[in-house]
C-alpha atoms as a PDB file:
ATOM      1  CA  UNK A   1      34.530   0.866 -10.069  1.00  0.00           C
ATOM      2  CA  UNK A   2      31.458   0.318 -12.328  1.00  0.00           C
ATOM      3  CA  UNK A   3      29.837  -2.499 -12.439  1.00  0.00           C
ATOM      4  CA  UNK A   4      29.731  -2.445 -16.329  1.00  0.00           C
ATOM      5  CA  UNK A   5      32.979  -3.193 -16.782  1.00  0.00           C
ATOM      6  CA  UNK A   6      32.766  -6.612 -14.185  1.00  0.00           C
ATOM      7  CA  UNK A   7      32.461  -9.671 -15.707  1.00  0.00           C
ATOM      8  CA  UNK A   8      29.849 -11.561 -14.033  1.00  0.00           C
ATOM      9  CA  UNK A   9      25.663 -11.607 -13.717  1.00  0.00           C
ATOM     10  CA  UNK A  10      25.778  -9.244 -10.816  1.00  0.00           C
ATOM     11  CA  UNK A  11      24.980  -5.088 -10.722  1.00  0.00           C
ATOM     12  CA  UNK A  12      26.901  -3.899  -8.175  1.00  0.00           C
ATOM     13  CA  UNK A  13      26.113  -0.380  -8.081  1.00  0.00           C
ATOM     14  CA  UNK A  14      28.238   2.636  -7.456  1.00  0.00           C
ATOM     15  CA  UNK A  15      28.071   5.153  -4.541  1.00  0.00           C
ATOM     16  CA  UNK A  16      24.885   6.598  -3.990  1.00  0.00           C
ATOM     17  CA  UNK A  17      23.703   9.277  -2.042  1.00  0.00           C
ATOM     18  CA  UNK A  18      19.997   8.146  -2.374  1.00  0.00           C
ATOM     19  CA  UNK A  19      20.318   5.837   0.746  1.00  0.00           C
ATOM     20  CA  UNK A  20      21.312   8.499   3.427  1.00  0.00           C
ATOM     21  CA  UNK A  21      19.446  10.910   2.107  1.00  0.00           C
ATOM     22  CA  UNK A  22      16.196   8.950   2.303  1.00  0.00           C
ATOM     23  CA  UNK A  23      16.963   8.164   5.616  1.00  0.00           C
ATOM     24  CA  UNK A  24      16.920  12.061   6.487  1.00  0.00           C
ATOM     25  CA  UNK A  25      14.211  12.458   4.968  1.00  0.00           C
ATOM     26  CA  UNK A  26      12.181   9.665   6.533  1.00  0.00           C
ATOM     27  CA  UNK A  27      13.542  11.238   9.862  1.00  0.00           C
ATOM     28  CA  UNK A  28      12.235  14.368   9.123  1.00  0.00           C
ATOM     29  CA  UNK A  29       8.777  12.658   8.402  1.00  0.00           C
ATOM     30  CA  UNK A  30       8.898  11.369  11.837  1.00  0.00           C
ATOM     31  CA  UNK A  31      10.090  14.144  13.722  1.00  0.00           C
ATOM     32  CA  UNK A  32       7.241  16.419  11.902  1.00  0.00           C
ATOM     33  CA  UNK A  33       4.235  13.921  12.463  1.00  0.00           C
ATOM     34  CA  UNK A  34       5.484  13.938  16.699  1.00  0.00           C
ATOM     35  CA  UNK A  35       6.107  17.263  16.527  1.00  0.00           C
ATOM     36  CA  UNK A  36       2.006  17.541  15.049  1.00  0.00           C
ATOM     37  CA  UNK A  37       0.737  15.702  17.804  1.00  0.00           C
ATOM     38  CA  UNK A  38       2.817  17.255  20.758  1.00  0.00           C
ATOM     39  CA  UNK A  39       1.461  20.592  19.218  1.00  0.00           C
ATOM     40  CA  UNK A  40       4.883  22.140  19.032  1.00  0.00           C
ATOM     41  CA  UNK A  41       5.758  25.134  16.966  1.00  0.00           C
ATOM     42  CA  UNK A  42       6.726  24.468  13.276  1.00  0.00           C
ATOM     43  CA  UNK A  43       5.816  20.398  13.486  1.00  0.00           C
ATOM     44  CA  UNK A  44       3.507  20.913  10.368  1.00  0.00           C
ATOM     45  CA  UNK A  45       6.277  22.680   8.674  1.00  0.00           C
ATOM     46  CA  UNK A  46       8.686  19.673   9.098  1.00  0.00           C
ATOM     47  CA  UNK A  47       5.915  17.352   7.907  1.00  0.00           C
ATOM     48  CA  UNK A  48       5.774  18.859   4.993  1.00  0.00           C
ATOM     49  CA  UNK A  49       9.365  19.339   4.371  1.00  0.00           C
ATOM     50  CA  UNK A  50       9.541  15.840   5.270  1.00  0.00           C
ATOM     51  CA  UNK A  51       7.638  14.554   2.687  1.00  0.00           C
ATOM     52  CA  UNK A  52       8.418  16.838  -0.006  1.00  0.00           C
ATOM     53  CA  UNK A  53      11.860  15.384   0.552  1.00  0.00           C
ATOM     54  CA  UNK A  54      10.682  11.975   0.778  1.00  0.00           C
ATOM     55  CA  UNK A  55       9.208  12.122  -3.107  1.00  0.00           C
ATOM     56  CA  UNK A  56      12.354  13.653  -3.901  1.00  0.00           C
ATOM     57  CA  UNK A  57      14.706  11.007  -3.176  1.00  0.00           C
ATOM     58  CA  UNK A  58      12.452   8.560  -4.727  1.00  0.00           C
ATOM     59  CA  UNK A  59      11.554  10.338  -8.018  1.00  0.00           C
ATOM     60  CA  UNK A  60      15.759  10.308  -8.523  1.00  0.00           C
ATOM     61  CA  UNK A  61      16.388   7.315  -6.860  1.00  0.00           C
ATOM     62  CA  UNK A  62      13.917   5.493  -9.006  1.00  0.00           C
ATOM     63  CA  UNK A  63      15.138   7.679 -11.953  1.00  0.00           C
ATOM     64  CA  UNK A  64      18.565   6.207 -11.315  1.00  0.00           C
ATOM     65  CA  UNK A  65      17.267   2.831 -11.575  1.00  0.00           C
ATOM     66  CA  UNK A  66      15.390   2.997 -14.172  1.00  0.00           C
ATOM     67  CA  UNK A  67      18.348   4.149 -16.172  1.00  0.00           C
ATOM     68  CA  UNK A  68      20.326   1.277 -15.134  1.00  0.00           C
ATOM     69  CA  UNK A  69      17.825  -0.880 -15.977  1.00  0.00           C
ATOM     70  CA  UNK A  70      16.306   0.655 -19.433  1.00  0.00           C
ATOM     71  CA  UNK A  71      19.282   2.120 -20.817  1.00  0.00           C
ATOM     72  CA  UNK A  72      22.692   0.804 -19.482  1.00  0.00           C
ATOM     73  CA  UNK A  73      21.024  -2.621 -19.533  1.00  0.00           C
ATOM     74  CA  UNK A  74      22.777  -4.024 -16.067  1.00  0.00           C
ATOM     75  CA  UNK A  75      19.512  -5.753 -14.622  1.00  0.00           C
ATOM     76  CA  UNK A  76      20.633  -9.253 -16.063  1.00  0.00           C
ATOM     77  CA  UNK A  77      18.163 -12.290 -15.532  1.00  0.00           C
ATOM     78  CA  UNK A  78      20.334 -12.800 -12.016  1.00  0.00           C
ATOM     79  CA  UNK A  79      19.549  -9.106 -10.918  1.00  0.00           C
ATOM     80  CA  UNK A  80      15.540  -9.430 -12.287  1.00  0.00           C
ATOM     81  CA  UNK A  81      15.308 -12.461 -10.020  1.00  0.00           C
ATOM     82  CA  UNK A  82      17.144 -10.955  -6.776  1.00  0.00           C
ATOM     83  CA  UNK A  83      14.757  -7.460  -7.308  1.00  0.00           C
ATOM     84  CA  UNK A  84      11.626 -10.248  -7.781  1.00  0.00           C
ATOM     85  CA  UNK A  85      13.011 -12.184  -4.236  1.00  0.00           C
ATOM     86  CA  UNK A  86      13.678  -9.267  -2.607  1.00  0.00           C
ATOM     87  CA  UNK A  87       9.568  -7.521  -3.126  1.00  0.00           C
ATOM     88  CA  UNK A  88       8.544 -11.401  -2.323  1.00  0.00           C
ATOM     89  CA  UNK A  89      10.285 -10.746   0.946  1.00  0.00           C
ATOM     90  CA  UNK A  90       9.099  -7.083   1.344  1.00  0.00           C
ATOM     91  CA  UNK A  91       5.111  -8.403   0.790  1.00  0.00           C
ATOM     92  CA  UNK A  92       5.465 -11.273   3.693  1.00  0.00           C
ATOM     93  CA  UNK A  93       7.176  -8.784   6.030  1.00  0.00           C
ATOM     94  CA  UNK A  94       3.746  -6.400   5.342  1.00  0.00           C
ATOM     95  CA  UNK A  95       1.628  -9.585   5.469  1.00  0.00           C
ATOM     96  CA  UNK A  96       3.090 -10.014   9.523  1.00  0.00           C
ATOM     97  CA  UNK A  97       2.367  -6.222  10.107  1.00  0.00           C
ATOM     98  CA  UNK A  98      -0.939  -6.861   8.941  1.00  0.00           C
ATOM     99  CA  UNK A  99      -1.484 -10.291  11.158  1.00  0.00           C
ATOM    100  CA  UNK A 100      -0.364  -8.039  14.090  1.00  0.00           C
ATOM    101  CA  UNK A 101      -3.486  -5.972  13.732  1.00  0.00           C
ATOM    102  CA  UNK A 102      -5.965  -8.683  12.914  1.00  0.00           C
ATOM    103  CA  UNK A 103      -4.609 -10.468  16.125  1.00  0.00           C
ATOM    104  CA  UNK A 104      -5.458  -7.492  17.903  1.00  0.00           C
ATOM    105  CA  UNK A 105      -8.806  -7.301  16.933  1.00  0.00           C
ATOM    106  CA  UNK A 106      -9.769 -10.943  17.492  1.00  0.00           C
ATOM    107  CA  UNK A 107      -8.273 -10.606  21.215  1.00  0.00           C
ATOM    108  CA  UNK A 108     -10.432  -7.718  21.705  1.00  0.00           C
ATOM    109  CA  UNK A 109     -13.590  -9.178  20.027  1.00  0.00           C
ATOM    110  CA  UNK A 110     -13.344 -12.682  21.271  1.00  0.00           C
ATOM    111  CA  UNK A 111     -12.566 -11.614  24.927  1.00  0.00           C
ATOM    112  CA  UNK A 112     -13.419  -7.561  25.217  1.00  0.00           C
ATOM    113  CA  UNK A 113     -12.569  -5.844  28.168  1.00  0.00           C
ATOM    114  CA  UNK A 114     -15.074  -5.038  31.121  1.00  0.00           C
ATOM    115  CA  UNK A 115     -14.008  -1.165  30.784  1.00  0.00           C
ATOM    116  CA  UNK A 116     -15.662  -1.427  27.456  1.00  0.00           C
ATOM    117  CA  UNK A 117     -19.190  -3.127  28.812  1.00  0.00           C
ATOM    118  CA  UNK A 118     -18.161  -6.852  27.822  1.00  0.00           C
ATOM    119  CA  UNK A 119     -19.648  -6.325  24.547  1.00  0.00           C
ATOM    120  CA  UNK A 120     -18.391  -6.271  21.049  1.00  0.00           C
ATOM    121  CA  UNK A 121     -18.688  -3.698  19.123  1.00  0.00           C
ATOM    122  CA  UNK A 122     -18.906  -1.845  22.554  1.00  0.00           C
ATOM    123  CA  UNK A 123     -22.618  -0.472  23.260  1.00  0.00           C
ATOM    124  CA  UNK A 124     -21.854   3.195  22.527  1.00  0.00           C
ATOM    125  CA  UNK A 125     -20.720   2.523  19.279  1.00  0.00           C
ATOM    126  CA  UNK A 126     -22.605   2.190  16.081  1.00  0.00           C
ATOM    127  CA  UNK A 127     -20.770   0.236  13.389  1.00  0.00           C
ATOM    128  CA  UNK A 128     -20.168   1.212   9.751  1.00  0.00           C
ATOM    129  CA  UNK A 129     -22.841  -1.122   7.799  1.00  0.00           C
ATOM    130  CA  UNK A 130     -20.854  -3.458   5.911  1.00  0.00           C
ATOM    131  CA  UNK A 131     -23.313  -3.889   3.053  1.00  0.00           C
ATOM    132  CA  UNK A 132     -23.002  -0.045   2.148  1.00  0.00           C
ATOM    133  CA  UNK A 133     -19.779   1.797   1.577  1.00  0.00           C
ATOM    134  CA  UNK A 134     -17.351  -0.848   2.465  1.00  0.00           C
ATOM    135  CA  UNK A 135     -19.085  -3.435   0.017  1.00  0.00           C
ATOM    136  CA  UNK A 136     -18.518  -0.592  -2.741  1.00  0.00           C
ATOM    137  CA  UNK A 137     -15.230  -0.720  -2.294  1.00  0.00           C
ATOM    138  CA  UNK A 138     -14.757  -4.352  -1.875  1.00  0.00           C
ATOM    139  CA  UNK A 139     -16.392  -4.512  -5.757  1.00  0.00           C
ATOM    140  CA  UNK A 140     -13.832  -1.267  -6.733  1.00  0.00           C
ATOM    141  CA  UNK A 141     -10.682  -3.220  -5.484  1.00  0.00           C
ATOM    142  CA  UNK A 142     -11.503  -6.565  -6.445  1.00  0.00           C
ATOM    143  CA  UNK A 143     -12.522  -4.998  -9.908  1.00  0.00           C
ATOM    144  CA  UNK A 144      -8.966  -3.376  -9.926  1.00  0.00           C
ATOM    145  CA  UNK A 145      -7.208  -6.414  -9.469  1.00  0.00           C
ATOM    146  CA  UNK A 146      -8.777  -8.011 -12.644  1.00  0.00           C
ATOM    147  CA  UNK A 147      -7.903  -4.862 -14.908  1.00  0.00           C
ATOM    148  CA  UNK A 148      -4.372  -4.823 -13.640  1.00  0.00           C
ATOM    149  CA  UNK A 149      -4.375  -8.434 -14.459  1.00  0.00           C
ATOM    150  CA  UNK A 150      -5.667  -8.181 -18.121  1.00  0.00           C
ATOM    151  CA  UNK A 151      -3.066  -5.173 -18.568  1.00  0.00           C
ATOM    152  CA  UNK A 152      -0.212  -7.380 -17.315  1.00  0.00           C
ATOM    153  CA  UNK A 153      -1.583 -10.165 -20.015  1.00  0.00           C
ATOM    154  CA  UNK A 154      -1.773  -7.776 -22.412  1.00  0.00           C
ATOM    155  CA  UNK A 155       1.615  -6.495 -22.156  1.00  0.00           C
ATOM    156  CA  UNK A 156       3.358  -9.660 -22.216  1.00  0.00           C
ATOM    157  CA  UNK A 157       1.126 -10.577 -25.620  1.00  0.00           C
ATOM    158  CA  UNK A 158       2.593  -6.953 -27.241  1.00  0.00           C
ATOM    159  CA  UNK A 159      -0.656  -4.952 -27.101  1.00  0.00           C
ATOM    160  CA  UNK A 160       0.655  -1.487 -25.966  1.00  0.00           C
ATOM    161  CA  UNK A 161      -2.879   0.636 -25.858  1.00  0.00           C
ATOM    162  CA  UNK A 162      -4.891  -2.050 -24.388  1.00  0.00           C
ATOM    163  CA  UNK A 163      -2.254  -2.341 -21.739  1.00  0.00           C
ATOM    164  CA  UNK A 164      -2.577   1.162 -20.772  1.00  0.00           C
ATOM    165  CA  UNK A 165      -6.450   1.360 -21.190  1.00  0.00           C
ATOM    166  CA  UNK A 166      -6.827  -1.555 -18.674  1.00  0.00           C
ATOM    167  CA  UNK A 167      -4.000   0.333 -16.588  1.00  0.00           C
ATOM    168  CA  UNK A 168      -5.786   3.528 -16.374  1.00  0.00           C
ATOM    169  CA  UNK A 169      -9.178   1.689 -15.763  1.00  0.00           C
ATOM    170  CA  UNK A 170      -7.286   0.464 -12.553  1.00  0.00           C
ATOM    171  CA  UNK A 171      -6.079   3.506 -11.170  1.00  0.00           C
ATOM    172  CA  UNK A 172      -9.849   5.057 -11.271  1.00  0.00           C
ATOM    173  CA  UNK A 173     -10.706   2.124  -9.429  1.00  0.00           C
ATOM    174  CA  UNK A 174      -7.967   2.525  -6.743  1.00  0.00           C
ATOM    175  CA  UNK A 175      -8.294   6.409  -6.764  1.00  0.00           C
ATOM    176  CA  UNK A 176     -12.337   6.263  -6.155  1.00  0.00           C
ATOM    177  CA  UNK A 177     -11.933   3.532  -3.551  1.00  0.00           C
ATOM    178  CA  UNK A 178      -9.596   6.313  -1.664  1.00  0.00           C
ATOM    179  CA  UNK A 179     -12.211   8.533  -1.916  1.00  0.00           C
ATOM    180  CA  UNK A 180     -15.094   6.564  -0.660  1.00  0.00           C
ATOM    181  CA  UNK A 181     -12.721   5.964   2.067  1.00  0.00           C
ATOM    182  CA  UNK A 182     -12.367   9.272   2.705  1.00  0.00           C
ATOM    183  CA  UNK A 183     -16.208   9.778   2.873  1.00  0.00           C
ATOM    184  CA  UNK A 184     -16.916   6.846   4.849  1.00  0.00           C
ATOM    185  CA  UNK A 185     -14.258   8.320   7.988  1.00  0.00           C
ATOM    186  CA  UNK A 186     -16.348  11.876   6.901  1.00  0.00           C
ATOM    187  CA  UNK A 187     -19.180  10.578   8.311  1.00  0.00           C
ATOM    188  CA  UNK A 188     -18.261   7.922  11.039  1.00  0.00           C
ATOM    189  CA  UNK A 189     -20.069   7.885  14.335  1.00  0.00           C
ATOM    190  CA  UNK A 190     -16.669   7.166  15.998  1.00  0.00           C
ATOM    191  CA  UNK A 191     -12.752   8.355  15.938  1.00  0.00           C
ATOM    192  CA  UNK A 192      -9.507   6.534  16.708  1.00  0.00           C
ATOM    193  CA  UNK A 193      -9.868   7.478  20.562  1.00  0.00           C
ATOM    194  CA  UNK A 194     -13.411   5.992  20.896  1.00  0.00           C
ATOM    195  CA  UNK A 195     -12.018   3.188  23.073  1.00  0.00           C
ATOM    196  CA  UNK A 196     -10.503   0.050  21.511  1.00  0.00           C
ATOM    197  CA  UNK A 197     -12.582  -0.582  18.850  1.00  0.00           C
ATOM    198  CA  UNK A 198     -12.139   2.839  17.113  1.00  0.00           C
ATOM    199  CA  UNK A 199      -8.574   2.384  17.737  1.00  0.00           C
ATOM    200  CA  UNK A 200      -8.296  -1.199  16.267  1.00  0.00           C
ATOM    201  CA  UNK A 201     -10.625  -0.068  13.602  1.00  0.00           C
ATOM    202  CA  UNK A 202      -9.192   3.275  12.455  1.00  0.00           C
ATOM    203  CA  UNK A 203      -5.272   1.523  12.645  1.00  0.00           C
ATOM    204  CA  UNK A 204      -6.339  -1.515  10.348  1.00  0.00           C
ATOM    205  CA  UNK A 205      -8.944   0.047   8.287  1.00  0.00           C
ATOM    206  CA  UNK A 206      -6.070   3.634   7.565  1.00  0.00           C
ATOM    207  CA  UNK A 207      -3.115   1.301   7.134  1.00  0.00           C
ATOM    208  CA  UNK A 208      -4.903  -0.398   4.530  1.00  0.00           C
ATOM    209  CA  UNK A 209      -6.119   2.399   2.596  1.00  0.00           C
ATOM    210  CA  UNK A 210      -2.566   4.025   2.929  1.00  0.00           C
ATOM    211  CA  UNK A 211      -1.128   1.209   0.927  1.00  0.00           C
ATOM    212  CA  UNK A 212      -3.658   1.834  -1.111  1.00  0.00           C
ATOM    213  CA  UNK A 213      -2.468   5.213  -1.503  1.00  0.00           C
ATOM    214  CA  UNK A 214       1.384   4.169  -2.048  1.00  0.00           C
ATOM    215  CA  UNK A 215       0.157   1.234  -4.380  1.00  0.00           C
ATOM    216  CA  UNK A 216      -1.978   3.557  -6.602  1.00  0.00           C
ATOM    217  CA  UNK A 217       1.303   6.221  -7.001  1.00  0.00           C
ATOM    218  CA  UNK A 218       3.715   3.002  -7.404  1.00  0.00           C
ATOM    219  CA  UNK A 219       0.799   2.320 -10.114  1.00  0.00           C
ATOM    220  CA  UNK A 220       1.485   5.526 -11.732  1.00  0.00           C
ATOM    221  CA  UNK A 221       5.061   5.309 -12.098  1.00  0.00           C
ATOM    222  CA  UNK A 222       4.698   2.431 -13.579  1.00  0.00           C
ATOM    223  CA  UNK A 223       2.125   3.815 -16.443  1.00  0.00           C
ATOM    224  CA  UNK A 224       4.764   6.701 -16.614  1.00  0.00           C
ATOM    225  CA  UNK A 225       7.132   3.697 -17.892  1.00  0.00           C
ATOM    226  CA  UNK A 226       4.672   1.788 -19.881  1.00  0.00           C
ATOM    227  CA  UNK A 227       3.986   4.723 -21.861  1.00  0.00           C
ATOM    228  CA  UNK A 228       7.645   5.626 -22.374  1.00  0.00           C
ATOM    229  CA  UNK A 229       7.967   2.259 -23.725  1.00  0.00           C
ATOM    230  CA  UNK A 230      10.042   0.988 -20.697  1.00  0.00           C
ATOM    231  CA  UNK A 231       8.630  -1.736 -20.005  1.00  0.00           C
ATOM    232  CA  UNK A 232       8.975  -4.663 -23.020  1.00  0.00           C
ATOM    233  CA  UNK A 233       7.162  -8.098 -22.652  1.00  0.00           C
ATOM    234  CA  UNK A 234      10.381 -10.055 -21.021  1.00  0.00           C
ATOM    235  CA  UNK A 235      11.475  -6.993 -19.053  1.00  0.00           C
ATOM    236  CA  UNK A 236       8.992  -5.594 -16.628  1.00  0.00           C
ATOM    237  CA  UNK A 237      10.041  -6.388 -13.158  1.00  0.00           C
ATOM    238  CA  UNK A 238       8.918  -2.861 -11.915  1.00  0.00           C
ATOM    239  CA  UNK A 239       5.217  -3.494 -13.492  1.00  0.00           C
ATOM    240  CA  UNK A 240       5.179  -7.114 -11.875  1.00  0.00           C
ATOM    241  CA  UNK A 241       6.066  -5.777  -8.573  1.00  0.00           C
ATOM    242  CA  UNK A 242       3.805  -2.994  -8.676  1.00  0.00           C
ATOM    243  CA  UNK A 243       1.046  -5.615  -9.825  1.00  0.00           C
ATOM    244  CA  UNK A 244       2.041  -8.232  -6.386  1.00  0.00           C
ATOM    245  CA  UNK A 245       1.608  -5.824  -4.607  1.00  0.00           C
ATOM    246  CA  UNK A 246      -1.473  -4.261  -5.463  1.00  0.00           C
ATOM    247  CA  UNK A 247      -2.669  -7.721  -5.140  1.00  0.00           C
ATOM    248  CA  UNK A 248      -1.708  -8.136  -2.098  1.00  0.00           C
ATOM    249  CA  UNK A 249      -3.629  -4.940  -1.197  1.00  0.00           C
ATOM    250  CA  UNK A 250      -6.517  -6.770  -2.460  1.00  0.00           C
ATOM    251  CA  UNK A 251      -6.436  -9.536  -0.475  1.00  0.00           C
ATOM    252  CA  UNK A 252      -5.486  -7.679   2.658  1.00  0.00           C
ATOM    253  CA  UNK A 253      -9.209  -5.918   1.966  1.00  0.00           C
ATOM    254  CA  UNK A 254     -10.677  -9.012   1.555  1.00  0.00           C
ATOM    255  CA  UNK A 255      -9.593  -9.983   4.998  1.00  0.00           C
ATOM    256  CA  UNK A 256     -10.393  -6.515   6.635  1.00  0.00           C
ATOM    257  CA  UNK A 257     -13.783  -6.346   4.578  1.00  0.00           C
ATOM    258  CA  UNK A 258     -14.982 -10.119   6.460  1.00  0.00           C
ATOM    259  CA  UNK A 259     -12.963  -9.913   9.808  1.00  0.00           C
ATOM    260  CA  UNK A 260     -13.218  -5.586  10.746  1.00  0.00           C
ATOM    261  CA  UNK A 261     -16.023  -4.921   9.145  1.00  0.00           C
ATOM    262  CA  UNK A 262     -18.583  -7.504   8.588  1.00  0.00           C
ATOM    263  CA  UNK A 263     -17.588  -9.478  12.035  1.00  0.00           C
ATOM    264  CA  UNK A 264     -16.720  -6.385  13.997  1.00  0.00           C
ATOM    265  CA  UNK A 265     -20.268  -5.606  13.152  1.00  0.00           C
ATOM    266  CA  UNK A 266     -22.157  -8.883  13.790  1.00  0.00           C
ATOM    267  CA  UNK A 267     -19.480 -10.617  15.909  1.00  0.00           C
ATOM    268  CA  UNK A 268     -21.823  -9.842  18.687  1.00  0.00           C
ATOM    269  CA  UNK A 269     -24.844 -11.915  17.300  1.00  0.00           C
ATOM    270  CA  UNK A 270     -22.790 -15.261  17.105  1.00  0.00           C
ATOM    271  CA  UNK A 271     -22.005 -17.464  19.545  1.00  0.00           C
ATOM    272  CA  UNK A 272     -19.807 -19.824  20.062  1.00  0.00           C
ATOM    273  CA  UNK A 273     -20.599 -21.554  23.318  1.00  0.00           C
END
C-alpha cells in the first residue's frame, strides 16, 4: 500500500527493486576487481560491467527519491530528520574506517619493524615533500569547503546564481585536487608494495582521494538539482548531506596532510625520549 494514503509523518516506501539490484551490482564490482588481480580471463570485463551497473542503480534509485521527495512531497520534517540522522551515522562509521588507518600508521611509525631497518620512513624510501604538491591541495580542499559553505548560505538566503557560481567554483577545486593527486602517484618514488610504508601510505592517502572522487559526483548531482530548482531554502537535505560530507573529506585531509604526510616525512627527526 502507498504510503500517501497513511496517515502519519512517516514514508514508508513501496517495493523496490533498487536494493537487490545494487547488491548485484556491488558483487559484480567485487568479483571483477579479484578477478583483476588474480589475472583471470574476463576480470576487467566484470569490472566494468560492475560499475556501469553500479551508476545505474543509483542514477534511478536516486531518481526515485528525488521524485518522492520533489514532487509527491512524502519527505515530511520526520523523514528530513531520519535521512539527516541516518548520513550523521554513515559519516562516524567512515570516521572509524579512517581511525583504523591512522592507527596503523602510528604503530608502524612509533615502533617500525626491524625488517624495515628500524627507521621511519624506511631508508630506501624517499618521501613526497609535504610543502609541494600535497600543500597545493591542502589550500584546493580547504578552499572548497569555504565555497560550498557560501553556496549553502546563499541558498538558504534565496540567491539562486550565486549559489551555483560558488557551487561550480567548488567542484573545480575538488576536480583539480584529483588531478594533482593523480600527478603526485605519477611521479612517486614508491608503490603500494614498497614495504609498509607504501602500503600504509598508498591505502590512506587513495581512500581519501576516492571519497574525494564519490564526494565531487555526489556534488554534481546535487548542482543537477539546484539548477532544476529542486532544492528550495527549507528543503535541501540532499545538498546538506552532500555539503557534511564533503566536509568531512576536508577534515579527513587535514589529518592525513599533518599525520601521513608531514610526520611520515619528518617523524624521523623528532624524538621523544
Amino acid at each position: 500500500m502507498s504510503s500517501t494514503y497513511l496517515r502519519h509523518p512517516y514514508h514508508l516506501i513501496d517495493y523496490s527493486p533498487w536494493p537487490l539490484l545494487g547488491s548485484l551490482a556491488a558483487l559484480l564490482v567485487v568479483y571483477g576487481l579479484v578477478s583483476l588481480m588474480e589475472y583471470a580471463p574476463n576480470g576487467f570485463l566484470i569490472f566494468i560491467f560492475g560499475v556501469i551497473s553500479v551508476l545505474q542503480v543509483m542514477y534511478f534509485w536516486w531518481s526515485d527519491v528525488v521524485k518522492e521527495s520533489t514532487h509527491l512531497g512524502c519527505h515530511s520534517d520526520r523523514v528530513q530528520n531520519g535521512l539527516k540522522f541516518g548520513m550523521i551515522l554513515f559519516i562516524v562509521s567512515e570516521i572509524m574506517f579512517f581511525m583504523s588507518l591512522f592507527w596503523a600508521f602510528f604503530n608502524n611509525n612509533l615502533s617500525p619493524a626491524t625488517q624495515i631497518g628500524d627507521s621511519w620512513p624506511p631508508i630506501e624510501v624517499i618521501p613526497v615533500n609535504p610543502i609541494t604538491v600535497p600543500l597545493i591541495n591542502t589550500f584546493l580542499l580547504l578552499s572548497s569547503g569555504y565555497s560550498l559553505t557560501w553556496s549553502h548560505h546563499a541558498l538558504i538566503s534565496g540567491w539562486k546564481w550565486e549559489s551555483i557560481i560558488s557551487f561550480i567554483i567548488t567542484l573545480i577545486l575538488g576536480i583539480t585536487f584529483t588531478l594533482f593527486q593523480v600527478i603526485e602517484y605519477m611521479e612517486g618514488s614508491f608503490d603500494i608494495s614498497d614495504n609498509t610504508y607504501g602500503t600504509v601510505f598508498y591505502m590512506a592517502t587513495g581512500f581519501h582521494g576516492f571519497h574525494v572522487l564519490i564526494g565531487t559526483i555526489f556534488l554534481m548531482v546535487c548542482g543537477v538539482r539546484l539548477y532544476n530548482n529542486q532544492f528550495s531554502s527549507e528543503h535541501h537535505v540532499g545538498f546538506e548531506s552532500a555539503a557534511w560530507y564533503w566536509h568531512f573529506v576536508d577534515v579527513v585531509w587535514l589529518f592525513v596532510f599533518v599525520s601521513i604526510y608531514a610526520f611520515g616525512s619528518w617523524g624521523s627527526e623528532i624524538s621523544f625520549f
